[in-house]
Protein backbone atom coordinates (compact mmCIF):
# COMPACT_ATOMS: atom_id res chain seq x y z
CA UNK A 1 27.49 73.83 -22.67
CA UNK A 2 31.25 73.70 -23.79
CA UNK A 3 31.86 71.68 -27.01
CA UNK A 4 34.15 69.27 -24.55
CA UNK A 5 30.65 69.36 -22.51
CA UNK A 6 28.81 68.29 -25.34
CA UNK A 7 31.47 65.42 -26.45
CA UNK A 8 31.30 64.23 -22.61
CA UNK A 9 27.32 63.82 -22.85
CA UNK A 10 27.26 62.14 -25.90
CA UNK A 11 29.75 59.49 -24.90
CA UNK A 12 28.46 59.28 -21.27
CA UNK A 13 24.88 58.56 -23.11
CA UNK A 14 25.67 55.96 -25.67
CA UNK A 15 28.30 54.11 -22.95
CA UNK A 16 25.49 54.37 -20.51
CA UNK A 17 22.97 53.10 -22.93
CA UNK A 18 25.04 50.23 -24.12
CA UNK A 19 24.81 47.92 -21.19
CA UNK A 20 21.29 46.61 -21.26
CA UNK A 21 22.65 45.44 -24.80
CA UNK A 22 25.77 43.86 -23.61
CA UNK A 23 23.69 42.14 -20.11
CA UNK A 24 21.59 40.47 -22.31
CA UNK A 25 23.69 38.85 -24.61
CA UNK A 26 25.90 37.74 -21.54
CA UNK A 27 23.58 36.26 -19.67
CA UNK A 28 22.17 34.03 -22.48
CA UNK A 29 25.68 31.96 -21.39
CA UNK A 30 26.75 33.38 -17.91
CA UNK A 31 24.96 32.85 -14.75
CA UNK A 32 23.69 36.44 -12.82
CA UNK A 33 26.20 35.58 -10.22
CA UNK A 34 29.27 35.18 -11.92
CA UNK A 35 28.74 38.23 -14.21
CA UNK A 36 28.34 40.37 -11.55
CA UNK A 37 31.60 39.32 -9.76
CA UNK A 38 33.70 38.99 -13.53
CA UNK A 39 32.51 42.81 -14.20
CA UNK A 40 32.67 44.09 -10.38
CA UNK A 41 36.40 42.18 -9.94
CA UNK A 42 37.40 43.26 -13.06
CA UNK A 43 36.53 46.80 -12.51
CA UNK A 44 38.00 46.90 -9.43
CA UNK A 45 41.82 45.68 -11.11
CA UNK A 46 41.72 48.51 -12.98
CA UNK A 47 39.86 51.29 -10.49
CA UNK A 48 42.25 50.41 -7.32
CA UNK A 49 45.43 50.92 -8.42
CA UNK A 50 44.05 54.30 -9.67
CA UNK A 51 42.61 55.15 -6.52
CA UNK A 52 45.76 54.11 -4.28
CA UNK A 53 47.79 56.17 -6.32
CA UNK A 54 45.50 58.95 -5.73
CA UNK A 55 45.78 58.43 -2.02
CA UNK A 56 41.83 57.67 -2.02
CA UNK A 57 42.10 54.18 0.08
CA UNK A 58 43.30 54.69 3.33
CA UNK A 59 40.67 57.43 3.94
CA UNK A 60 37.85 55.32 3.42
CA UNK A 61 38.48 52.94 6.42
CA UNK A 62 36.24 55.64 8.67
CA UNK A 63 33.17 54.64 6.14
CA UNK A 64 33.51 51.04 6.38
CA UNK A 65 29.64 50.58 7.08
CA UNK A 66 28.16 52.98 5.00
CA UNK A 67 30.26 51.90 2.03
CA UNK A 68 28.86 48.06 2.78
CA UNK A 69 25.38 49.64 2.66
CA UNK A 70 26.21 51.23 -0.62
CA UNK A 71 27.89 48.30 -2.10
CA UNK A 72 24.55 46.33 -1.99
CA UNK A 73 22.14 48.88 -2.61
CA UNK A 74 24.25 50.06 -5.61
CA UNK A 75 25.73 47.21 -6.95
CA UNK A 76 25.35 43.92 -5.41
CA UNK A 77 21.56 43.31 -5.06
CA UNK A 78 20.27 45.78 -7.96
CA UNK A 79 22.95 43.88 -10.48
CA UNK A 80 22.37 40.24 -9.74
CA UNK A 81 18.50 41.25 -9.85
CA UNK A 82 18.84 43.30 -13.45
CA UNK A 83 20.98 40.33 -14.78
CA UNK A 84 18.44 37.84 -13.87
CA UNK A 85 14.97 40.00 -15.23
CA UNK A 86 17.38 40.60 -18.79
CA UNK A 87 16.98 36.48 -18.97
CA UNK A 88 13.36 36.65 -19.94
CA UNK A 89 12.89 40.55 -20.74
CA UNK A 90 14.07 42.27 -23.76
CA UNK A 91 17.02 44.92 -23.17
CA UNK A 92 15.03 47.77 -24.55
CA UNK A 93 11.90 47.34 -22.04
CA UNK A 94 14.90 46.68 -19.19
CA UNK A 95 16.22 50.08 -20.30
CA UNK A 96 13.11 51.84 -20.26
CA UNK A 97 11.89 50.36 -17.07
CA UNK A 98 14.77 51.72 -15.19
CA UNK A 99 14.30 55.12 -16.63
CA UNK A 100 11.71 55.13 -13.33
CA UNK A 101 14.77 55.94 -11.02
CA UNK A 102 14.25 59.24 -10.73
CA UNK A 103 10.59 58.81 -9.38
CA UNK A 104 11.81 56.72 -6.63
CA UNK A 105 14.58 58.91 -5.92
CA UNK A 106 12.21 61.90 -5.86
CA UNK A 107 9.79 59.93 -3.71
CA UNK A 108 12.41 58.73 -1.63
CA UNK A 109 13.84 62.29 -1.24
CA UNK A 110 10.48 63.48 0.23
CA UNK A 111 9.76 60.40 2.68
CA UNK A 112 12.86 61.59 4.41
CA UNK A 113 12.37 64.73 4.47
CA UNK A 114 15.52 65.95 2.76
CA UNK A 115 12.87 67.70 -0.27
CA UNK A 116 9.55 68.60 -0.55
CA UNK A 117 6.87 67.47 -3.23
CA UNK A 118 5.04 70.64 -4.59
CA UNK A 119 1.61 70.09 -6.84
CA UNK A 120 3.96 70.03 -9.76
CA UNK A 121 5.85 66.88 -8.75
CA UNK A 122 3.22 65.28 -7.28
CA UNK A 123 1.55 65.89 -10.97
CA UNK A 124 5.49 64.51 -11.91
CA UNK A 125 4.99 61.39 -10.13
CA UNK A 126 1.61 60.51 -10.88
CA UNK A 127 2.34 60.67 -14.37
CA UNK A 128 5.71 58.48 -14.33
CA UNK A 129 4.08 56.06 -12.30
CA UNK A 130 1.49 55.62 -14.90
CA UNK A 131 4.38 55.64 -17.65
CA UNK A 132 5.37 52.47 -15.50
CA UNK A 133 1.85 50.78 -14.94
CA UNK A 134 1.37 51.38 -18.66
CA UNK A 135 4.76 49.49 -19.78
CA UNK A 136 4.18 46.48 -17.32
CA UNK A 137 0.28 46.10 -18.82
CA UNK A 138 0.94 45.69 -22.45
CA UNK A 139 5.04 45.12 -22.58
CA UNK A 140 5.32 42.80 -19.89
CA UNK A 141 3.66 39.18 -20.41
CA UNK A 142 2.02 37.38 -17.72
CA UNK A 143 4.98 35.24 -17.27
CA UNK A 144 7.63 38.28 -16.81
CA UNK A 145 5.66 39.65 -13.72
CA UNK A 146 8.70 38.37 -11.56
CA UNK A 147 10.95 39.70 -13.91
CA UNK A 148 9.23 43.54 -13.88
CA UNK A 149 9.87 42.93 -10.25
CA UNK A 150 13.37 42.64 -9.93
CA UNK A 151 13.48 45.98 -12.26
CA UNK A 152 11.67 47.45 -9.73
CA UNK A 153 14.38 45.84 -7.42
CA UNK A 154 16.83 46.91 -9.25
CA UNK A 155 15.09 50.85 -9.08
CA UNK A 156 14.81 51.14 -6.12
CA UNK A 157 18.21 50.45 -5.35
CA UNK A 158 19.54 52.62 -7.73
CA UNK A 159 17.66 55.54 -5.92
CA UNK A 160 18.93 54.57 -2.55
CA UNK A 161 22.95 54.43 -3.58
CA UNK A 162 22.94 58.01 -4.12
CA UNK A 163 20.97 58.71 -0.76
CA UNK A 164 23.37 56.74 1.26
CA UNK A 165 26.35 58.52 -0.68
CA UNK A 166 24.50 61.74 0.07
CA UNK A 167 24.13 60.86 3.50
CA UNK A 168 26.78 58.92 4.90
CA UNK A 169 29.96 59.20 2.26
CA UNK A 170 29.90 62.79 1.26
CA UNK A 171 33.03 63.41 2.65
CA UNK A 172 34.89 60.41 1.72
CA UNK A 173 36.90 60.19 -1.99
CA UNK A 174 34.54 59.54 -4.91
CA UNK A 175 37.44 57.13 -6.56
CA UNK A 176 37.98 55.45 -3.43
CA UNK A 177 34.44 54.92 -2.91
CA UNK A 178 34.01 53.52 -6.40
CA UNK A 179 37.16 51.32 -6.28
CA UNK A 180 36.19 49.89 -2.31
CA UNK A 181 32.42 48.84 -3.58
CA UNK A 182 33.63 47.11 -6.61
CA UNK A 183 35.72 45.00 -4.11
CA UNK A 184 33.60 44.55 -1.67
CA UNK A 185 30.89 42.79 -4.37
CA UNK A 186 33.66 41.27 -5.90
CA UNK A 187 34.38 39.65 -2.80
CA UNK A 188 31.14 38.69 -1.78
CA UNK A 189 30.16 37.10 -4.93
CA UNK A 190 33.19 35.53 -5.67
CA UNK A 191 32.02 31.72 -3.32
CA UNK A 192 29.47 31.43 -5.77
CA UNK A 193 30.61 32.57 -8.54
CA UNK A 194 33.82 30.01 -8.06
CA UNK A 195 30.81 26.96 -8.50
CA UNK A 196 29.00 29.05 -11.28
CA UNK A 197 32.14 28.90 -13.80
CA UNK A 198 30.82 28.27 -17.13
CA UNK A 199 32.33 25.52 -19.37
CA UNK A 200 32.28 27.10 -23.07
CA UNK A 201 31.34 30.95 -23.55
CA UNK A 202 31.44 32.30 -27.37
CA UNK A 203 33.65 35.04 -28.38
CA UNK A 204 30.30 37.30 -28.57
CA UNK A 205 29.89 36.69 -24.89
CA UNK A 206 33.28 36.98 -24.00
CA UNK A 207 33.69 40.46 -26.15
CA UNK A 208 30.37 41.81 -24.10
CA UNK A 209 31.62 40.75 -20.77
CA UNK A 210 34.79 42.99 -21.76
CA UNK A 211 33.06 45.95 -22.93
CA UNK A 212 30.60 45.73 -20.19
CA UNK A 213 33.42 45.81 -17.49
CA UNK A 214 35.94 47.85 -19.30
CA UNK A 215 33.79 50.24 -21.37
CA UNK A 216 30.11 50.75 -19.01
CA UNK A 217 31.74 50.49 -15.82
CA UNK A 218 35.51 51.86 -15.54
CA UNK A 219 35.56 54.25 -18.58
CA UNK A 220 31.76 55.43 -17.85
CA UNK A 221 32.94 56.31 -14.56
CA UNK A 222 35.68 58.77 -16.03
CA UNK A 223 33.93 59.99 -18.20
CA UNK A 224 30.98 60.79 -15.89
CA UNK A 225 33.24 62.47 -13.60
CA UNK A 226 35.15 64.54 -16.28
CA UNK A 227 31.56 65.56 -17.50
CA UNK A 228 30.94 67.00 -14.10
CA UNK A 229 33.71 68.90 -13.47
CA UNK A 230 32.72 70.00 -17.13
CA UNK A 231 29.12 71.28 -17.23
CA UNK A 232 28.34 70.72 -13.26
CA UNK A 233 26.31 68.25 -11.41
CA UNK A 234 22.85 69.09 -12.14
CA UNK A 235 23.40 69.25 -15.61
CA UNK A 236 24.94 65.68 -16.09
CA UNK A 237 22.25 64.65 -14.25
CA UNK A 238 20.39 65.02 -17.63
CA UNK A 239 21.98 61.96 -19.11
CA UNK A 240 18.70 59.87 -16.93
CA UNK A 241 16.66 60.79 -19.98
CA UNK A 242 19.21 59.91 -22.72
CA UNK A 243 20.08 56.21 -21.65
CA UNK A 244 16.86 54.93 -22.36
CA UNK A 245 16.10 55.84 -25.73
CA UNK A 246 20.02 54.30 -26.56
CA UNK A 247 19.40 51.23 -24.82
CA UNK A 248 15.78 50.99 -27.28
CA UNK A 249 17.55 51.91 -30.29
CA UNK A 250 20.47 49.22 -29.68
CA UNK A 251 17.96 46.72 -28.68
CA UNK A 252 15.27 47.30 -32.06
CA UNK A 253 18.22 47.62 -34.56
CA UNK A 254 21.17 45.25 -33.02
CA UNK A 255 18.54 42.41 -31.42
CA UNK A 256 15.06 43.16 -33.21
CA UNK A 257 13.32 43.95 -30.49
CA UNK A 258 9.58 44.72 -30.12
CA UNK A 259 9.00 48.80 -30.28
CA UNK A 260 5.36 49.11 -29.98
CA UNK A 261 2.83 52.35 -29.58
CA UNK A 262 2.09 51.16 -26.14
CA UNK A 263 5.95 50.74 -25.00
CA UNK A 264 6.52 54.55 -26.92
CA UNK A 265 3.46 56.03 -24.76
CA UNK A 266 4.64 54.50 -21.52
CA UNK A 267 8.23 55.54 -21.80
CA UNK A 268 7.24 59.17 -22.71
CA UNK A 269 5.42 59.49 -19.64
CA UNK A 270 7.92 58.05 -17.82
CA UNK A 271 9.89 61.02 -19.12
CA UNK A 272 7.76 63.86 -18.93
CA UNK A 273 7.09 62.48 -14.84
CA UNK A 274 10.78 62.42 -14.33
CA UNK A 275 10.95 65.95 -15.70
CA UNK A 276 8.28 67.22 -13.52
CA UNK A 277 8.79 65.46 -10.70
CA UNK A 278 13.22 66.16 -10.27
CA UNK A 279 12.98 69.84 -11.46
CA UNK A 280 14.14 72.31 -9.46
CA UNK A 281 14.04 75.84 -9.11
CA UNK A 282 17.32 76.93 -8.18
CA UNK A 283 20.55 75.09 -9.83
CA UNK A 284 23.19 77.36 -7.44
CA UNK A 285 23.37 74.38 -4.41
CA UNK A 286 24.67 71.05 -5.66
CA UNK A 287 25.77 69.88 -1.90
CA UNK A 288 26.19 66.00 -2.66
CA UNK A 289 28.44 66.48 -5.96
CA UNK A 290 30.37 69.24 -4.77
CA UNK A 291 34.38 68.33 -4.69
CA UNK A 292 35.49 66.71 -1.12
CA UNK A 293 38.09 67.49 0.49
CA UNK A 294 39.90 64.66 -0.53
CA UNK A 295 39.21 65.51 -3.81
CA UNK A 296 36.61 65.21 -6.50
CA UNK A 297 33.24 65.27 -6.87
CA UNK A 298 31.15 62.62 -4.76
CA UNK A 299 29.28 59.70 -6.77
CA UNK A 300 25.76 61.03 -6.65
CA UNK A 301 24.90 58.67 -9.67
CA UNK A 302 25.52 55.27 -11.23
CA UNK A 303 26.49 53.38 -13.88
CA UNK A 304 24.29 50.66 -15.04
């Protein structure tokens, strides 16, 4: 990897790793609802002038429906649902929790038949899975099992955004698909949202709600795109593993969090199944991040 590689990942990482921090210091003054539509509205300000000047709007009027289907797999339902679990779960466990994505998206890869599980990924899964079980027994209380299960919401959904963009938006511009969802959930959150205004938020809040929008979402989304173009797709996909461990090491030092032995286990297996169970053998065929015509490489990932 290029030293401009190398700078790319390390920014992509800690950006990507910041928001768990950011969500739950929000939400201790902003409803779910109007978060999501002050960080998808604001993103959108910013992303669709850059994608009209690009030319990247008008094309994606063909993709209407499968860019609705993305918009609330990817962003609507999985952000409301992460926003809401971060009100009674720590931002570290949140973090680690989601590092599951790639097991769904492995598991969801094979139920429709676009991969195939080998021993070795079945072996990947099995041991993820167990990273999982083993963070929601002893990190999770009894009164957080509805919160664990709007991470696992919030997983799944993150596994299926790719998929659709995979399947149904391959061909249409990566900006313009990133600037048209942030609209779209701007839009639809913005009724309830309008009766969800808050009265007094603290500079702290207000300071996270900016980075969140300005810094995770719109500069994140950059950068992840310059890092591809960089190193290639299947490389950046690396940065899965590295988000984590930055959202537990903001959360421990910035919020005190809990770090126990149980919570390390868990989230190494979690690792070593995601390793397992998403390797491949051959790294020549990158279909859904290859440039489209109209330019760019295709949003096979997320920010957070």
């Amino acid at each position: 990897m290029t030293r401009r590689g190398w700078v790319l990942f390390i920014a992509l990482g800690i950006i990507w790793g910041l928001p768990y921090l950011l969500i739950k210091v929000s939400v201790r003054e902003i409803s779910p609802a109007f978060l999501v539509f002050v960080r998808t509205g604001g993103a959108a300000l910013v992303l669709v002038p850059l994608a009209a000047a690009r030319g990247q709007i008008r094309p994606l009027f063909p993709f209407w429906r499968p860019l609705v289907a993305y918009t609330a797999v990817e962003l609507a339902v999985p952000w409301v649902l992460l926003f809401h679990a971060e009100q009674r779960l720590s931002s570290s466990l949140s973090g680690l929790l989601i590092a599951a994505v790639p097991l769904v998206g492995a598991l969801l890869a094979w139920l429709t038949r676009s991969d195939r599980l080998d021993q070795r990924r079945v072996i990947g899964l099995a041991v993820g899975f167990a990273g999982v079980a083993l963070l929601v027994g002893f990190a999770v209380g009894r009164s957080n099992l509805w919160a664990a299960a709007s991470i696992g919401g919030v997983v799944v959904g993150y596994a299926l955004g790719p998929w659709v963009v995979a399947r149904h938006l391959s061909k249409a511009p990566p900006l313009g698909v990133m600037a048209g969802s942030f609209v779209l959930c701007a839009v639809a959150y913005s009724p309830i949202a309008a009766f969800q205004v808050p009265r007094h938020v603290s500079v702290s809040v207000v300071e996270s709600v900016v980075a969140l929008t300005v810094v995770c979402t719109v500069v994140a989304f950059l950068v992840f795109f310059a890092l591809i173009a960089e190193v290639g797709a299947y490389r950046a996909t690396v940065i899965t593993y590295v988000n984590p461990a930055v959202a537990v090491l903001l959360g421990v030092t910035v919020l005190g969090e809990k770090f126990g032995a149980a919570t390390a286990v868990g989230f190494g297996l979690i690792l070593v199944g995601c390793f397992f169970a998403t390797r491949t053998t051959r790294v020549a065929e990158e279909p859904e991040l290859k440039p489209s015509a109209t330019g760019g490489a295709n949003p096979g990932s997320r920010t957070v």
